[in-house]
N, C-alpha and C. Protein backbone atom coordinates (compact mmCIF):
# COMPACT_ATOMS: atom_id res chain seq x y z
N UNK A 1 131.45 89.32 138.12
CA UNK A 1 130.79 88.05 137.89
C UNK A 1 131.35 87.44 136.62
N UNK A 2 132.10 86.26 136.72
CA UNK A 2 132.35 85.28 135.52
C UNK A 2 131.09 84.61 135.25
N UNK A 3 131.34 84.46 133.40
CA UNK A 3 130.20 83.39 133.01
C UNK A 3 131.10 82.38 132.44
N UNK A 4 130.32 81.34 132.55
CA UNK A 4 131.32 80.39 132.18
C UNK A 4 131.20 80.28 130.40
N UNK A 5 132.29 79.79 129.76
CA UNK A 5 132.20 79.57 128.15
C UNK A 5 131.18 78.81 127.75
N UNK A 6 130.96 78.09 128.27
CA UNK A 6 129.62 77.25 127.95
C UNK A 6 128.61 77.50 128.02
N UNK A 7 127.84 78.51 128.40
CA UNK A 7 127.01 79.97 128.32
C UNK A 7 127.01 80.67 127.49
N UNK A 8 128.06 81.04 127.28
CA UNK A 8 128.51 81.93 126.21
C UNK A 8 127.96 80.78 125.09
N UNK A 9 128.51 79.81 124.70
CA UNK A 9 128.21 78.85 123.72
C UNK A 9 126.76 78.85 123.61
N UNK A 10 125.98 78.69 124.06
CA UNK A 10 124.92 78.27 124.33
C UNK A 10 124.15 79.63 123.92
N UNK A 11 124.74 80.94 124.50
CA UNK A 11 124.00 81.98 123.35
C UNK A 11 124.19 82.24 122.26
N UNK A 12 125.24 81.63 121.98
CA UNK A 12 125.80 81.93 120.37
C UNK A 12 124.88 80.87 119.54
N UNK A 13 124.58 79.81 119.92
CA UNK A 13 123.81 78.74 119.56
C UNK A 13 122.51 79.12 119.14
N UNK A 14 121.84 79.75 120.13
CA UNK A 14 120.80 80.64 120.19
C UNK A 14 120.33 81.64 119.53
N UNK A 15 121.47 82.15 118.93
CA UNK A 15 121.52 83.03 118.14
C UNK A 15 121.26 82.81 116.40
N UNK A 16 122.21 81.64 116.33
CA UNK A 16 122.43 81.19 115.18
C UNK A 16 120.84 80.75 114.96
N UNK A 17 120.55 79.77 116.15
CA UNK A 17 118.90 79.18 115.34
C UNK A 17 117.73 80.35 115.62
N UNK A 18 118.01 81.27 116.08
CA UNK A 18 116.96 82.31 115.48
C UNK A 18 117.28 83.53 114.23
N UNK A 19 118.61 82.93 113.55
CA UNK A 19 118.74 84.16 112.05
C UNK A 19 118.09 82.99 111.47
N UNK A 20 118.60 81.71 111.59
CA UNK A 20 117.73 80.85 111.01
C UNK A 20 116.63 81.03 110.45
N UNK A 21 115.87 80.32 111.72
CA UNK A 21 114.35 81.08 111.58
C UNK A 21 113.89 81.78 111.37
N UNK A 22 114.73 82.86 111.22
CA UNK A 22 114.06 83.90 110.35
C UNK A 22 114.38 84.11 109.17
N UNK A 23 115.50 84.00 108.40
CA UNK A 23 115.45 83.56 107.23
C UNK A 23 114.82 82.26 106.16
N UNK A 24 114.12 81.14 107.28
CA UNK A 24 113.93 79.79 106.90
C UNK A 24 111.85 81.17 106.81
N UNK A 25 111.49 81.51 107.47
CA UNK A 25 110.38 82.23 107.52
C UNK A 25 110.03 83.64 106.46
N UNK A 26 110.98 84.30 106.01
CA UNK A 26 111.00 85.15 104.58
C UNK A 26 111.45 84.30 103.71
N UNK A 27 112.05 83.06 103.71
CA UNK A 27 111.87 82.76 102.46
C UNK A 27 110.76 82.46 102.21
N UNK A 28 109.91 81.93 102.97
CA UNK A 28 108.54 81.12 103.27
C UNK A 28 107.50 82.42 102.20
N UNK A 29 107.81 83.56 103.03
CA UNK A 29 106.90 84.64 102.53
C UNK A 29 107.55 85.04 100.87
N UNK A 30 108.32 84.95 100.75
CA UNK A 30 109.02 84.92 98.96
C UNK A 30 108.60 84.19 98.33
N UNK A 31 108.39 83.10 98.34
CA UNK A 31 107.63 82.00 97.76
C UNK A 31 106.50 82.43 97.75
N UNK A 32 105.49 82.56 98.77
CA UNK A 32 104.20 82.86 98.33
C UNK A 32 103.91 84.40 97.66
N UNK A 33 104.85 85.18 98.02
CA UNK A 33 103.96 86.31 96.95
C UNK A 33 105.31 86.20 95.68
N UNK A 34 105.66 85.84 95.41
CA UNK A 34 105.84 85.50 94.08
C UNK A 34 105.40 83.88 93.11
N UNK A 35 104.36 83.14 93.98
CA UNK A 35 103.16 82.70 93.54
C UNK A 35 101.89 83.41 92.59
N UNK A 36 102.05 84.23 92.70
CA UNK A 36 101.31 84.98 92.06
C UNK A 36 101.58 85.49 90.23
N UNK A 37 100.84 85.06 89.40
CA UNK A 37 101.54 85.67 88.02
C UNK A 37 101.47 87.08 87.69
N UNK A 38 102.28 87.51 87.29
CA UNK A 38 102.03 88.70 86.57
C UNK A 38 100.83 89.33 86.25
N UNK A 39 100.06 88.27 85.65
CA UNK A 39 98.62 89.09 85.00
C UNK A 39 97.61 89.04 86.21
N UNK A 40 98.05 87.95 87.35
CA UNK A 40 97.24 88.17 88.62
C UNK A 40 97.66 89.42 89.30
N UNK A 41 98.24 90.00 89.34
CA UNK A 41 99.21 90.78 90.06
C UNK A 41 98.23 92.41 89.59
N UNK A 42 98.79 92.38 87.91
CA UNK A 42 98.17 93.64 86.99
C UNK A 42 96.81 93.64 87.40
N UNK A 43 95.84 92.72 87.52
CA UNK A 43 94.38 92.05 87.33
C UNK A 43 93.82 92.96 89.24
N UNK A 44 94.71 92.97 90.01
CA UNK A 44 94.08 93.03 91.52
C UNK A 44 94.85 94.39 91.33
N UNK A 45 95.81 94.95 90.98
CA UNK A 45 95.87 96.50 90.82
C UNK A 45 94.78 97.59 89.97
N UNK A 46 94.58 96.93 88.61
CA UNK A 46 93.49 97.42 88.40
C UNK A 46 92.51 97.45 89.08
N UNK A 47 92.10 96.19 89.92
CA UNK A 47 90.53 96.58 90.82
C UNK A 47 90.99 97.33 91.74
N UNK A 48 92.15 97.44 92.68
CA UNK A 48 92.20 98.66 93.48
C UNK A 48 92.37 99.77 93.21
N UNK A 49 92.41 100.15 91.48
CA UNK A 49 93.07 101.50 91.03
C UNK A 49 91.59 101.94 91.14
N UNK A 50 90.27 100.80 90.44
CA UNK A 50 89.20 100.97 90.15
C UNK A 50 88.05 101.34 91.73
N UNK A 51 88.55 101.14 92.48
CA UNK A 51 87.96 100.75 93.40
C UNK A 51 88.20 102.09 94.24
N UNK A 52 89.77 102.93 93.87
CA UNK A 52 90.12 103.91 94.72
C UNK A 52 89.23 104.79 93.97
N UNK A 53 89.10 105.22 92.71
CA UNK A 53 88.84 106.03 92.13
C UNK A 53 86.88 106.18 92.01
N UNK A 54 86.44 104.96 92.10
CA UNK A 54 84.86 105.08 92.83
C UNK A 54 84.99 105.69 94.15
N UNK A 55 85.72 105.92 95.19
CA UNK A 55 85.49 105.88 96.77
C UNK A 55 86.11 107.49 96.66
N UNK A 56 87.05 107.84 95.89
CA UNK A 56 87.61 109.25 96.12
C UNK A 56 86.38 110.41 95.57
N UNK A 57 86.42 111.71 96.44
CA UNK A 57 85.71 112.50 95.92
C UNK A 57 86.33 113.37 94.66
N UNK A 58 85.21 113.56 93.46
CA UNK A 58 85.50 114.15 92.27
C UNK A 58 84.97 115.82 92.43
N UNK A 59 85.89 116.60 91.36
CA UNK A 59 85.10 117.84 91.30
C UNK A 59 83.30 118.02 90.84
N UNK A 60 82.90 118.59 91.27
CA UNK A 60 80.81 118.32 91.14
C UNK A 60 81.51 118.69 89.50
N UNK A 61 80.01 118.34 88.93
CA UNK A 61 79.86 119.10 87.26
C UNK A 61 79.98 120.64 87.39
N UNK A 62 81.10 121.23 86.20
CA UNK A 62 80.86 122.46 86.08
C UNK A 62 81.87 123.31 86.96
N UNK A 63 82.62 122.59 87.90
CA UNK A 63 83.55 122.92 88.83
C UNK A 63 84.70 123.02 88.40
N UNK A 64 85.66 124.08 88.31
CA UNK A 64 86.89 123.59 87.88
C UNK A 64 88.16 123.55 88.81
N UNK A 65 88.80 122.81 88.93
CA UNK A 65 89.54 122.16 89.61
C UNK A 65 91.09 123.56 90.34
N UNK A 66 90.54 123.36 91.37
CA UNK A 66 91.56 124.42 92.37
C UNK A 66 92.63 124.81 91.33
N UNK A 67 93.44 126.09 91.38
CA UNK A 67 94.52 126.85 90.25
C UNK A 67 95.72 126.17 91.42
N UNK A 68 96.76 127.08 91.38
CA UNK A 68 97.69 127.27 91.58
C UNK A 68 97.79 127.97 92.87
N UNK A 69 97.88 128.05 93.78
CA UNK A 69 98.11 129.20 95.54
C UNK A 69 99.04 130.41 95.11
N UNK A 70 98.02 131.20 95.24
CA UNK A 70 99.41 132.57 95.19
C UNK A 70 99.59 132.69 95.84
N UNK A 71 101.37 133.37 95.91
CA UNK A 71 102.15 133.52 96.79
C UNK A 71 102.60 134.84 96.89
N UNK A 72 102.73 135.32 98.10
CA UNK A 72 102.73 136.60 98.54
C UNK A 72 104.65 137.01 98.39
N UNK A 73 104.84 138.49 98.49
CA UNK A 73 106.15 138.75 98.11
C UNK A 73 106.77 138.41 99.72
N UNK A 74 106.06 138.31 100.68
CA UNK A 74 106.79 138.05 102.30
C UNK A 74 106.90 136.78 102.13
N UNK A 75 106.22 136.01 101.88
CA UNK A 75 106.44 134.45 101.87
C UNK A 75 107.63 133.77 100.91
N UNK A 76 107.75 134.65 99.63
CA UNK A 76 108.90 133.98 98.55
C UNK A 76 110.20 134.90 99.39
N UNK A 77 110.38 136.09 100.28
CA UNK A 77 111.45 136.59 100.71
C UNK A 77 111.53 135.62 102.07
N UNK A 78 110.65 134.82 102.56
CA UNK A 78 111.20 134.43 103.39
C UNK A 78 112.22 133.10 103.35
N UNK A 79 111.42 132.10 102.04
CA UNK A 79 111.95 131.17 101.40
C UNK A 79 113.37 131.35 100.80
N UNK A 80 113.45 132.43 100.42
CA UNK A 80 114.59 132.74 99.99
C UNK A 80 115.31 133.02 100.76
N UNK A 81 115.37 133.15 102.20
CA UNK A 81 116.38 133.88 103.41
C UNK A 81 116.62 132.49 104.00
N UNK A 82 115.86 131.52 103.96
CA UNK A 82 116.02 130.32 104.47
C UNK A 82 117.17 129.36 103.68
N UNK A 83 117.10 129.60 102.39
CA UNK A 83 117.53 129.17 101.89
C UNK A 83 119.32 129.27 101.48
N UNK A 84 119.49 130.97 101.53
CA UNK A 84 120.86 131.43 102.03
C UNK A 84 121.24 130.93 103.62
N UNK A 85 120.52 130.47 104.52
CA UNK A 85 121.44 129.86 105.56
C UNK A 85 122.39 129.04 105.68
């Protein structure tokens, strides 16, 4: 099956006005979040830093906070055999 060149044209055309559009559409979105100043920016990270740290669970009073996992001598020989592969 032949297509004719003028088809061909016509997707290339097609092509072109949709990088377009999509570049004419991130710039769109560049502009608006760099609308934003700096100290607006710092100002809404702090309330979500503030906001994570109310909602996360803390150790109770008097609890002290999980050590370190010991590790068994089969588990560091196995890491280590994996690691010579």
């Amino acid at each position: 099956m032949r297509v004719s060149p003028q088809v061909w044209k016509l997707l290339g055309l097609a092509g072109l006005a949709g990088v377009a559009a999509t570049g004419a559409v991130l710039a769109r979105d560049e502009r608006q979040r760099r609308a934003h100043t700096p100290d607006e920016v710092r100002a809404r990270l702090h309330e979500r830093h503030a906001a994570a740290l109310a909602a996360a669970p803390g150790p109770e009073a008097g609890e002290e906070p999980p050590g370190p996992v010991p590790v068994g001598l089969r588990a560091r020989l196995r890491v280590a055999m994996r690691r010579r592969r």
